[in-house]
Protein backbone atom coordinates (compact mmCIF):
# COMPACT_ATOMS: atom_id res chain seq x y z
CA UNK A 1 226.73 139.76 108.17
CA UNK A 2 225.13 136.43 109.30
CA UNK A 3 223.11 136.35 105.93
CA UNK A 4 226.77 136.41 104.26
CA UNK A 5 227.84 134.15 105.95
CA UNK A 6 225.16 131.29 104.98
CA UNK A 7 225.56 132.03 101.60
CA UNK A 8 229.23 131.31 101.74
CA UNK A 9 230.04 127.72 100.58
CA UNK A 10 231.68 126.12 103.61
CA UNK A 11 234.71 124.55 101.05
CA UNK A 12 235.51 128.46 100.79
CA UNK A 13 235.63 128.84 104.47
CA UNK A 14 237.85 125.83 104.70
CA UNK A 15 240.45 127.30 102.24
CA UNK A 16 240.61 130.41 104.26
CA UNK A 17 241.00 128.63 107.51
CA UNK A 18 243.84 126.26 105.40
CA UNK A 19 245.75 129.79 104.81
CA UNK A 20 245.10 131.29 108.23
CA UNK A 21 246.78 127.77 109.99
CA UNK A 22 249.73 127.26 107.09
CA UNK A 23 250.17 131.38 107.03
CA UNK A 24 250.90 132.40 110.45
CA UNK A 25 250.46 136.50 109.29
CA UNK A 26 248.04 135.85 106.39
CA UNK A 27 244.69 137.74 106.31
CA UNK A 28 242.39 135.87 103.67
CA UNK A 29 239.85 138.22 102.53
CA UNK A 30 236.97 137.35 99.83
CA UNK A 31 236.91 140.66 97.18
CA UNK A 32 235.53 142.02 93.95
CA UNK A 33 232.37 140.30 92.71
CA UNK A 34 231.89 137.88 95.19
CA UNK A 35 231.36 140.55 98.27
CA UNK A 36 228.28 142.78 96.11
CA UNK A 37 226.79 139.21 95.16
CA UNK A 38 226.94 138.18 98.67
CA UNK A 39 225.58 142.08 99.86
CA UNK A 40 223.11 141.33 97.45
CA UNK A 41 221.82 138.04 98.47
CA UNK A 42 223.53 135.96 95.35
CA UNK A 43 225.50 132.98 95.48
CA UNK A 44 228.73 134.33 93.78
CA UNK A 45 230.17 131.73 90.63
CA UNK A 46 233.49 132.99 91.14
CA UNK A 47 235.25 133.39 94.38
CA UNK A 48 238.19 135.73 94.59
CA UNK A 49 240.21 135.40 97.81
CA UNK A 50 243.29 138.47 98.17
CA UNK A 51 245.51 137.56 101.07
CA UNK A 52 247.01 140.16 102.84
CA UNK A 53 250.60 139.16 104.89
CA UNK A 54 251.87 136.21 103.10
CA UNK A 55 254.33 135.92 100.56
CA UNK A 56 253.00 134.28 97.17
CA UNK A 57 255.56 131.55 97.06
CA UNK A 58 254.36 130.71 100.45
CA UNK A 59 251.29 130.72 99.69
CA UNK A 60 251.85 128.49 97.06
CA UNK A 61 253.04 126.39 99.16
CA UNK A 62 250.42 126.31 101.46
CA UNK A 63 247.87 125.34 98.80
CA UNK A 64 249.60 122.41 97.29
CA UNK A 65 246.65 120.12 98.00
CA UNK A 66 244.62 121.97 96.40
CA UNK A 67 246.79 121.70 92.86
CA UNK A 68 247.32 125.33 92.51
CA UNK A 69 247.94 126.89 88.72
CA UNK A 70 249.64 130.30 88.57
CA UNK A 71 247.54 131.86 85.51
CA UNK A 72 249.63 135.61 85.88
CA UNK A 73 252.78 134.76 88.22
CA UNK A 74 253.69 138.33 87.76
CA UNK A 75 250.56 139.57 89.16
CA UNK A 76 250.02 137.52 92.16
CA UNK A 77 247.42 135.35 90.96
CA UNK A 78 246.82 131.73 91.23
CA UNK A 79 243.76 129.33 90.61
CA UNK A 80 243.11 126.21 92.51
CA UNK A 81 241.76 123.55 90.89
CA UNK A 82 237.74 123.35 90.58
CA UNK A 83 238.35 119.44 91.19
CA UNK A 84 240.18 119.88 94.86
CA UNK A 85 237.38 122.84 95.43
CA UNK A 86 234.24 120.76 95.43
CA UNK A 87 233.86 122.05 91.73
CA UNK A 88 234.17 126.09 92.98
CA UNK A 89 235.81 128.58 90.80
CA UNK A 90 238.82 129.96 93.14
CA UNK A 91 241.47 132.28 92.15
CA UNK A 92 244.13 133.34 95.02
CA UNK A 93 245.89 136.64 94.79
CA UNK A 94 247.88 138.92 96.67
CA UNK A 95 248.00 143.16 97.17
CA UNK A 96 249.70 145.00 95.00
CA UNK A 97 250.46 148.53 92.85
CA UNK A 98 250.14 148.93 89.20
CA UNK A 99 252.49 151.58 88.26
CA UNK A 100 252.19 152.96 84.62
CA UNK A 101 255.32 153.04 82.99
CA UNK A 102 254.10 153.34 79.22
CA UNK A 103 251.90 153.83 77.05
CA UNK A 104 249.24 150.98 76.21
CA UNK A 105 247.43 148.32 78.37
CA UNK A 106 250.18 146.04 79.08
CA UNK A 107 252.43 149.37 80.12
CA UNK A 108 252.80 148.52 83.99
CA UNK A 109 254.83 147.38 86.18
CA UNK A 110 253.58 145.43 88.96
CA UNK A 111 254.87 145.46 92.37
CA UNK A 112 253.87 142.48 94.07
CA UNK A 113 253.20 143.97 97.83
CA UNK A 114 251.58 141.42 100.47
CA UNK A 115 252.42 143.99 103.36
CA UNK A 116 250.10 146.27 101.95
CA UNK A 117 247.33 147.32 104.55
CA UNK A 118 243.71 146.73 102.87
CA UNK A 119 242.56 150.21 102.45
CA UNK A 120 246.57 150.59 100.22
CA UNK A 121 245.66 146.83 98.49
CA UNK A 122 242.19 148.27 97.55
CA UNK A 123 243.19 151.62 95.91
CA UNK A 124 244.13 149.77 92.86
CA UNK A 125 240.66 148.61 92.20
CA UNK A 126 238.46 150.20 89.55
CA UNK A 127 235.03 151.30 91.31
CA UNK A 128 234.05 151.57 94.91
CA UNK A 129 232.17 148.72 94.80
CA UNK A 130 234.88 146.39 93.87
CA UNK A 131 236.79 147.58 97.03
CA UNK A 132 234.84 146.19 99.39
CA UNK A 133 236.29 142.40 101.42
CA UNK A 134 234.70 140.37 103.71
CA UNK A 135 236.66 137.93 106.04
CA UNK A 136 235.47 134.93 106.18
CA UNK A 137 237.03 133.67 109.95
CA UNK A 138 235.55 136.90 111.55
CA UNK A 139 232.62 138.10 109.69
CA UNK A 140 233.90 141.34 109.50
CA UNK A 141 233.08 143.79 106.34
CA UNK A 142 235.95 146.10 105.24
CA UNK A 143 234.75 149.12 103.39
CA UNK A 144 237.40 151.91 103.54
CA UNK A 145 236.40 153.60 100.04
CA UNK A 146 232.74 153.57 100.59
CA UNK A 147 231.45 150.96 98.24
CA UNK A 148 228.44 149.87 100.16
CA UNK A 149 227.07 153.34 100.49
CA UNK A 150 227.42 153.50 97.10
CA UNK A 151 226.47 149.85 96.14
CA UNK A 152 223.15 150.82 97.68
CA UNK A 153 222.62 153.63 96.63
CA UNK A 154 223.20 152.72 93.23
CA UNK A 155 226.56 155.06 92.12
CA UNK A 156 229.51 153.55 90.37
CA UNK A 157 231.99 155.70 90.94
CA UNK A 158 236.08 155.05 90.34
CA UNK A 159 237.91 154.75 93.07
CA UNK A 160 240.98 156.83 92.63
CA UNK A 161 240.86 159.87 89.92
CA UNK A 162 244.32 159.39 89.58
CA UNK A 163 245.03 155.49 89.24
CA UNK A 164 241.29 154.92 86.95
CA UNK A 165 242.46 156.56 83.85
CA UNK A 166 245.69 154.38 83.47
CA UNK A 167 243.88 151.14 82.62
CA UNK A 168 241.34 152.21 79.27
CA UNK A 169 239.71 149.20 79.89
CA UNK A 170 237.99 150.37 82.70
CA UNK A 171 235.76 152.78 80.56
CA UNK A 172 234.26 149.45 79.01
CA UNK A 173 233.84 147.69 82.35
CA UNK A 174 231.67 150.08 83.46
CA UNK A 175 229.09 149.81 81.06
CA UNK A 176 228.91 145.77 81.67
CA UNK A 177 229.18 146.28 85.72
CA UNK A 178 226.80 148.58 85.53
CA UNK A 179 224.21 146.62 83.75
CA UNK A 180 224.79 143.74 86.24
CA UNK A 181 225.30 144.83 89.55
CA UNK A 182 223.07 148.49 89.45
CA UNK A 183 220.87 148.63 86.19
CA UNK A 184 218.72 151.71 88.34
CA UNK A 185 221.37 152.96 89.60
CA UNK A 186 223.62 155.90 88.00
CA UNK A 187 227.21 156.66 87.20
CA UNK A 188 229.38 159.67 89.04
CA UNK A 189 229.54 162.79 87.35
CA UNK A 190 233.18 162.75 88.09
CA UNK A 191 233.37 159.48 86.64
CA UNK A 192 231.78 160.11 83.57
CA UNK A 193 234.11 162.81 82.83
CA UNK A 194 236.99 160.57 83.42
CA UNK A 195 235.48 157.90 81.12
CA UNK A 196 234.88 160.47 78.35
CA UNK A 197 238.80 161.42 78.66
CA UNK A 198 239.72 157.91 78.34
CA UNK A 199 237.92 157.42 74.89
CA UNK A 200 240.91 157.46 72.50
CA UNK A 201 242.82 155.41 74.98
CA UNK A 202 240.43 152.40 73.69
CA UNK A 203 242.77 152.29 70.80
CA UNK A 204 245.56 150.55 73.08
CA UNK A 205 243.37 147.81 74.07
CA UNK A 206 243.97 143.99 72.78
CA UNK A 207 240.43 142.56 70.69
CA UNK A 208 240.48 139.70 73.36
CA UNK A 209 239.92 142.25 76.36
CA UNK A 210 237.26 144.01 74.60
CA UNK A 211 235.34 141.19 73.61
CA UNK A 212 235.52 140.17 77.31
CA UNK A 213 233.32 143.25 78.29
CA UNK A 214 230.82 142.77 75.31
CA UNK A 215 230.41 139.24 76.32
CA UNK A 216 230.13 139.86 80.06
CA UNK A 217 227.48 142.48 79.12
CA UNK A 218 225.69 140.51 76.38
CA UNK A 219 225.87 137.22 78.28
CA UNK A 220 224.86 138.17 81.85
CA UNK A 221 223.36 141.30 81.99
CA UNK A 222 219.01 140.68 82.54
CA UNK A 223 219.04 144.23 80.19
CA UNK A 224 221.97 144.89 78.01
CA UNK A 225 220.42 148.00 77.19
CA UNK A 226 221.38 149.51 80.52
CA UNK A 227 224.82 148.99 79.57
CA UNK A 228 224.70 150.15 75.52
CA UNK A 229 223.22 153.34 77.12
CA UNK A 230 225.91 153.88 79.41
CA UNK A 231 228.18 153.60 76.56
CA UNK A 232 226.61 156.67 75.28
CA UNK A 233 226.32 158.94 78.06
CA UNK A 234 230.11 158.01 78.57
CA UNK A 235 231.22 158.69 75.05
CA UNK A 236 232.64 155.47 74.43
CA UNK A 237 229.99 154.56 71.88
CA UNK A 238 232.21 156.64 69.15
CA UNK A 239 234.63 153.87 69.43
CA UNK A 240 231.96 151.72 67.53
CA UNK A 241 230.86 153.86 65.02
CA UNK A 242 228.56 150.88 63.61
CA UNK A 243 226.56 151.26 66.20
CA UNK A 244 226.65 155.07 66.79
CA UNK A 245 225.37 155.34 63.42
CA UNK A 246 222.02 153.94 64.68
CA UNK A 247 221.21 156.82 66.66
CA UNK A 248 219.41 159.49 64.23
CA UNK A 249 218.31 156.93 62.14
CA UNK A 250 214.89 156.98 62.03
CA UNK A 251 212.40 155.05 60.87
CA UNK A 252 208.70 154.51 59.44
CA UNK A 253 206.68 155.89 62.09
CA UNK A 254 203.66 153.14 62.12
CA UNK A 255 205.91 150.03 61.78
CA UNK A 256 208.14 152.10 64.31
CA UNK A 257 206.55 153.96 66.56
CA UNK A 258 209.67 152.84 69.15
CA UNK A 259 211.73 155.51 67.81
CA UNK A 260 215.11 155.28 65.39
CA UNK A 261 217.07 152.37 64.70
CA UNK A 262 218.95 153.08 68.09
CA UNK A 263 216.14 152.61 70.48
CA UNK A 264 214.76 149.85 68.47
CA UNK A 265 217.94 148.00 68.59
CA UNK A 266 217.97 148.33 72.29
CA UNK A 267 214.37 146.86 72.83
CA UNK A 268 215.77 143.85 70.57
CA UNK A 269 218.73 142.74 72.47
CA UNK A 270 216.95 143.43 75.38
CA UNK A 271 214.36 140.86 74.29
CA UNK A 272 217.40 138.54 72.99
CA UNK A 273 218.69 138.15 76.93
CA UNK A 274 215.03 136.94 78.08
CA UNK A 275 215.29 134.09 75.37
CA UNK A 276 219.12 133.54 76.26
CA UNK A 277 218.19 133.73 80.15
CA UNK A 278 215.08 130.76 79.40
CA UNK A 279 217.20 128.19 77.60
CA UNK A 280 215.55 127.99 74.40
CA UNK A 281 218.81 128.07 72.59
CA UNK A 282 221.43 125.73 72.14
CA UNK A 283 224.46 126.43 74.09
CA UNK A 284 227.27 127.50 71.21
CA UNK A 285 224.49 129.87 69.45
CA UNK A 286 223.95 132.00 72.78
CA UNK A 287 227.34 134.12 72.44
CA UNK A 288 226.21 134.79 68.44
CA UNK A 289 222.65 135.25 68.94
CA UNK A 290 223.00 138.33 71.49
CA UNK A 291 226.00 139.96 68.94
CA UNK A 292 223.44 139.48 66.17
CA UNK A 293 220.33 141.00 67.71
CA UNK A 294 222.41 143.85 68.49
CA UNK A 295 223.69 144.38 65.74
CA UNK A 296 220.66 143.40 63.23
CA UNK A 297 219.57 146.44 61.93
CA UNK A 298 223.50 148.14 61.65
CA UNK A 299 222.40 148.21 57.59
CA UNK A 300 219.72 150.63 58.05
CA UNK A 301 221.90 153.83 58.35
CA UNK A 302 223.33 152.72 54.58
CA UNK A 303 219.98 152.12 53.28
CA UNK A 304 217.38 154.52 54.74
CA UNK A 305 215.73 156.45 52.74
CA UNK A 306 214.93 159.80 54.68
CA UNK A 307 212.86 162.99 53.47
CA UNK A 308 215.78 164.89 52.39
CA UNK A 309 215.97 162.02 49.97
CA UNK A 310 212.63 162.13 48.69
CA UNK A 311 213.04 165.70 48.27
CA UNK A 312 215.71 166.01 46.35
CA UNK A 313 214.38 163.69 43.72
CA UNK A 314 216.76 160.73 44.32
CA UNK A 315 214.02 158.56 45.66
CA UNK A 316 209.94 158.79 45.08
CA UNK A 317 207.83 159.41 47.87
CA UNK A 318 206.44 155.51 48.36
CA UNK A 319 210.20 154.86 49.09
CA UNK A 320 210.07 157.06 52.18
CA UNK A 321 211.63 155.43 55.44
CA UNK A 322 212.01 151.99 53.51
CA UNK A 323 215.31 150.70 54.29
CA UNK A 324 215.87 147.68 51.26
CA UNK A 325 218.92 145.52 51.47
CA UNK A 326 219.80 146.39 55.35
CA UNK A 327 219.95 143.08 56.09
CA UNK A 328 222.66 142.02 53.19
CA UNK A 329 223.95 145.46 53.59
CA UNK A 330 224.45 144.69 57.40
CA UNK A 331 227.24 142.14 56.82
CA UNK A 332 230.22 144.69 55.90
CA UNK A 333 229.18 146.91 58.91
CA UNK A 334 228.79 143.85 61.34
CA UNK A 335 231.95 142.46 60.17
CA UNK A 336 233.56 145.71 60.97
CA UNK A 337 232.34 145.78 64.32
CA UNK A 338 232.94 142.20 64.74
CA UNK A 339 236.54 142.03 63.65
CA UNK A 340 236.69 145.04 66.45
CA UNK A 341 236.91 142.41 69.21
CA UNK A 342 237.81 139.48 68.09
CA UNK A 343 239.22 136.96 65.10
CA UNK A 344 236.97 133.97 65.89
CA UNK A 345 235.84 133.11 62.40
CA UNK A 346 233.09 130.98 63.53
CA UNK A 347 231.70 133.18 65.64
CA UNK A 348 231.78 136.17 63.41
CA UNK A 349 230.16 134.02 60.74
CA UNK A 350 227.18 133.04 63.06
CA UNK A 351 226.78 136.64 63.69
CA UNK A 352 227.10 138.24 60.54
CA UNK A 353 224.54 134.67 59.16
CA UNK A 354 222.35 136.27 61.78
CA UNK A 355 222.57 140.03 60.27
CA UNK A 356 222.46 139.08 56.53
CA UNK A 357 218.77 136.20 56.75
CA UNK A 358 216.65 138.46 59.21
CA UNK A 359 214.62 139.34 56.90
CA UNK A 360 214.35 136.43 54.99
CA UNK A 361 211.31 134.65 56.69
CA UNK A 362 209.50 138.13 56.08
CA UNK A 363 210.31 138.13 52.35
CA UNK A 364 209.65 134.20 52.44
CA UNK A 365 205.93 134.25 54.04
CA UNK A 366 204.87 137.44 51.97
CA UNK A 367 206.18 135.94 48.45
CA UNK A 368 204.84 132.48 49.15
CA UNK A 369 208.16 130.80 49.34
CA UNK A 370 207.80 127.10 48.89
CA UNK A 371 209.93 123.93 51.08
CA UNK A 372 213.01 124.55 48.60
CA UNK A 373 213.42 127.83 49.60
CA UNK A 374 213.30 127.26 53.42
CA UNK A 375 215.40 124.55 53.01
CA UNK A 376 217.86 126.62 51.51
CA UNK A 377 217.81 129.11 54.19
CA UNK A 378 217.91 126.62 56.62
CA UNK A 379 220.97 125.29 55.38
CA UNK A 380 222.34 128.96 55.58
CA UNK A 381 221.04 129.37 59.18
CA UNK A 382 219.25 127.23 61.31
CA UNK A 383 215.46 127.84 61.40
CA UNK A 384 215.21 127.75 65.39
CA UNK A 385 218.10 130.38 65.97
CA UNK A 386 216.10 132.49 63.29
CA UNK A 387 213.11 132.13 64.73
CA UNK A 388 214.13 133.61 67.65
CA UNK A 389 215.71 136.52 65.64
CA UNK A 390 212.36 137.41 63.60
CA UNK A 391 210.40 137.29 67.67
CA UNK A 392 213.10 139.45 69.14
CA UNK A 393 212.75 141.65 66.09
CA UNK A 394 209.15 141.84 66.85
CA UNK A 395 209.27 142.74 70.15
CA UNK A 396 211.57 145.58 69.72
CA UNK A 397 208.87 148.13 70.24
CA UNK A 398 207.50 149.76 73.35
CA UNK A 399 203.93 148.09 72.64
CA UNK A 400 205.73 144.78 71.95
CA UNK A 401 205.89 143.46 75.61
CA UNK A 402 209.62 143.95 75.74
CA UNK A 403 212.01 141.66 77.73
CA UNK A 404 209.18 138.53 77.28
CA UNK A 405 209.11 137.99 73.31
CA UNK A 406 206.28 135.51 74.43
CA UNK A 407 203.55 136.87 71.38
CA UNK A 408 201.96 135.54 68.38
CA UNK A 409 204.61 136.34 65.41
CA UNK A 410 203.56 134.53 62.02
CA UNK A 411 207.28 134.45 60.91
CA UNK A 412 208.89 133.10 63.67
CA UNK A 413 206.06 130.35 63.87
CA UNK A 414 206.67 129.24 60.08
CA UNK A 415 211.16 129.42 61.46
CA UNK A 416 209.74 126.58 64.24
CA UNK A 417 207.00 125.04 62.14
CA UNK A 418 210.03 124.43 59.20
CA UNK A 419 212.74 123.48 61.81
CA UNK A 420 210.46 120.82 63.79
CA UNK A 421 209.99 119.33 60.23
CA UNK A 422 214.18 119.35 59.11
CA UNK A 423 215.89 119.18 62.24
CA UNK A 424 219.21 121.00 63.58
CA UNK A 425 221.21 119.80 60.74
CA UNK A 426 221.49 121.14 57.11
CA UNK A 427 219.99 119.21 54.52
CA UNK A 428 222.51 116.68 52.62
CA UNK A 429 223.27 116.02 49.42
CA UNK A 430 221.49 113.00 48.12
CA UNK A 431 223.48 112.60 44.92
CA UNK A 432 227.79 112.62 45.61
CA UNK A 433 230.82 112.86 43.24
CA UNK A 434 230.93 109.31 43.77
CA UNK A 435 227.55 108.77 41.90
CA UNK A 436 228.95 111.15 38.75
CA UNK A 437 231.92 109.05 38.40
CA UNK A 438 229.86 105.96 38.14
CA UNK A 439 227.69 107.52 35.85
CA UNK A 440 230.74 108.21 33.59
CA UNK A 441 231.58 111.78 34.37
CA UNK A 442 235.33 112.21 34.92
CA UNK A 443 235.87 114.28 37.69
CA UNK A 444 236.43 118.41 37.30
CA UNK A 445 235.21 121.57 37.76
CA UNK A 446 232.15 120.68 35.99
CA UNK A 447 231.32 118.48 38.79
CA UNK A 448 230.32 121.50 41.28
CA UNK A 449 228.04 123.04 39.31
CA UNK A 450 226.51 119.48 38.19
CA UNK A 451 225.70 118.44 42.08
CA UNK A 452 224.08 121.83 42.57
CA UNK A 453 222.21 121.24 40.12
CA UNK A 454 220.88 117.74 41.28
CA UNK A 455 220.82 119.33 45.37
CA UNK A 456 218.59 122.13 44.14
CA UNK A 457 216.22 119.41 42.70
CA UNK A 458 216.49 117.59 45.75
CA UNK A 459 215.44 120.58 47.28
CA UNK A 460 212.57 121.35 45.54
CA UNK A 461 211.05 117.91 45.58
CA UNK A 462 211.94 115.56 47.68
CA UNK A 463 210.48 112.65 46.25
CA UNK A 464 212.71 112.59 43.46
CA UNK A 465 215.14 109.23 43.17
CA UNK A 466 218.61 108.84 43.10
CA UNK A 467 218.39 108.07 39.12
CA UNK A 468 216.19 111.23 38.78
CA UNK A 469 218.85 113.31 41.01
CA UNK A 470 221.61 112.05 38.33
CA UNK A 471 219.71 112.84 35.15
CA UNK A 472 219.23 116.40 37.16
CA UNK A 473 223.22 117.07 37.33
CA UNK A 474 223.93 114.70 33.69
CA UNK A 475 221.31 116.85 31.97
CA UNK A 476 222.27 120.18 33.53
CA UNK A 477 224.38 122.66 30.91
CA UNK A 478 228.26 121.98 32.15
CA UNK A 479 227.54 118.23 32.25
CA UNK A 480 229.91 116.64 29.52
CA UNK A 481 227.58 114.20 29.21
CA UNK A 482 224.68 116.11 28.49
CA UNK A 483 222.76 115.56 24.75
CA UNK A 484 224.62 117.38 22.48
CA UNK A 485 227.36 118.65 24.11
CA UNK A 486 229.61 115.83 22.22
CA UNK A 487 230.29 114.33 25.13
């Protein structure tokens, strides 16, 4: 316990001695996340303090210096402001029971119950682990539902049979808890059958919660793999069917020798957390890079051409395990996925950008693809995010070094070689509207196609002028200016 106790902040020791001396029958206790981090030597990012005793309005009260925000009222929960915390993430809650009253996530009614001893406030919890609390004042541990025995030995197991299977939301928090906090561990037969029961239930659940678990997963776990295979050993994989569909799709032995699309998926996104976890992205293409890797190859399944193909004459045999188009294929299946969890447009974009040009350096390198053409797909998606794409694509094979994409890769070189050269922003248009009006061109819909035509020269040669960019667009075929056109 005195190992715990150094790695507590003392600003968080502070706040709990505030509530002890404002509260005279409060018991501030540290749960969830914070206690296994602590067990397991980590500095917690969040800290989540349950009080036991104390009314929330006085507690409230109690914390006014510390500019308290109520972010669920009706749930007991508060957070005080990172600024009055020395810049520490604190949310302050109080016990109480979730009673399901109807059907869907949001079907409870919460009893707000600060009376509640701590072995009643902890039943409500998901897993074991979560149950455990640590007070701070007296370095005591309470563990009435067995979490550390099962935090070491590596079990997640629910809590209550009867109280897990009323929130559907827990059957995706285990796969991204379990990829955190036990990745060698195993789940609890019992468990796993209550998970598997809980399948359809997924229905009921908002995009925004979902997306919460994929992101916690993709974001933080060292091997999101741990977690993707939980989802299938727990059944909740069929409630993503793009991704189900990889498993049993298998491909061309030699450039594969991994295994199906499945497996070789997982060795890619496993690879895509040790380039997230090393910084060598920028910050708002982390969250799209891991969805893409994951789901690069979701295409294949469409496209795959398998013996029973060959054999029944609807492909020849030099066709045999090609998959052509996956990547542009991809998109509609990604989307799908995608749209699953969330509406962000920009983010699905970035993903699905990821999904559809995969391939492209591949195609590029082997067909001799000149500047313009990198340009171009640089302006689609930038060459460094790409880059890392075609390594973690490499590396998704058991003799590929997984987890450390750190290898010679031709294609991934000529993404960085190309992006050193351009930079993170897209190319620009040289020639405007503004120069076609000038030139005499009155302005309509003949003007798109006319400044495509002068960018696409500016892409291919870059010397080129300004005056040689407008003869480009004045001389292309919509131009109303062009020789012989009347004009």
């Amino acid at each position: 316990m005195d190992n715990l106790m150094n790695l507590i902040p003392g600003e968080i020791k502070q706040i709990c001695r505030e509530i002890r001396q404002n509260c005279m029958f409060a018991r501030p206790l540290l749960v969830g996340g914070a206690v296994i981090d602590l067990l397991e030597g980590r500095v917690p990012k969040d800290w989540d303090i349950e009080v036991l005793g104390e009314d929330f309005g006085q507690l409230e009260t109690a914390l006014t210096d510390r500019a308290p925000k109520l972010v669920g009222k009706c749930f007991g929960v508060m957070k005080l402001s990172a600024e009055k915390c020395e810049g520490l993430d604190v949310d302050i809650n109080v016990p109480r029971r979730d009673n399901k009253v109807s059907e869907g996530h949001t079907g409870f009614a919460v009893e707000l119950c600060p009376d509640l001893p701590a072995k009643e406030a902890a039943r409500r919890r998901d897993f074991t682990i979560n149950t455990m609390a640590f007070d701070v004042l007296t370095g005591e541990l309470i563990d009435e539902w067995g979490g550390l025995a099962d935090l070491r030995a590596g079990v997640l197991r629910a809590t209550d049979p009867v109280l897990f299977p009323q929130d559907p939301l827990r059957a995706l928090r285990a796969m991204q808890l379990f990829a955190r906090k036990m990745p060698e561990g195993s789940i609890d037969p019992a468990t796993v059958s209550l998970i598997r029961a809980m399948v359809p239930a997924l229905d009921e659940l908002p995009q925004e919660r979902k997306k919460e678990e994929f992101s916690k997963l993709l974001g933080k776990a060292k091997n999101p793999s741990v977690g993707l295979r939980v989802m299938r050993e727990t059944g909740v994989l069929a409630h993503f069917p793009e991704l189900e569909a990889l498993i049993g799709c298998d491909q061309h032995p030699e450039w594969h020798p991994e295994g199906d699309v499945w497996i070789h998926s997982l060795h890619t996104v496993d690879s895509a957390a040790w380039v997230r976890d090393n910084g060598n992205l920028p910050e708002d293409w982390v969250e799209p890079f891991m969805f893409g890797t994951l789901l690069h190859d979701v295409g294949k399944p469409l496209t795959t051409v398998f013996p029973e193909d060959v054999k029944a004459g609807r492909f020849p045999k030099e066709r045999l395990w090609t998959a052509w188009a996956h990547d542009t294929k991809g998109v509609a299946p990604g989307t799908a996925f995608m749209k699953r969890l969330t509406n962000e447009r920009k983010l699905i974009d970035r993903t699905t950008a990821i999904i559809r040009e995969h391939m492209q350096p591949f195609n590029l390198h082997q067909g001799g693809g000149k500047g313009g053409a990198w340009k171009r797909l640089h302006n689609r998606l930038r060459l460094d995010v790409l880059g890392w794409m075609c390594r973690c694509d490499h590396c998704g094979g058991p003799a590929k070094n997984i987890g450390d994409p750190d290898l010679e890769h031709e294609f991934s070189e000529h993404c960085w070689s190309r992006f050193t050269d351009l930079g993170a922003e897209p190319v620009k248009a040289v020639l405007m509207g503004r120069h076609l009006i000038e030139a005499g061109v009155k302005p309509g819909e003949h003007f798109t196609p006319m400044l495509q035509a002068a960018f696409d020269a500016q892409l291919d040669d870059e010397s080129l002028t300004e005056e040689e960019l407008l003869a480009a667009a004045l001389s292309h075929e919509s131009s109303p200016l062009r020789e012989g056109t009347g004009g």
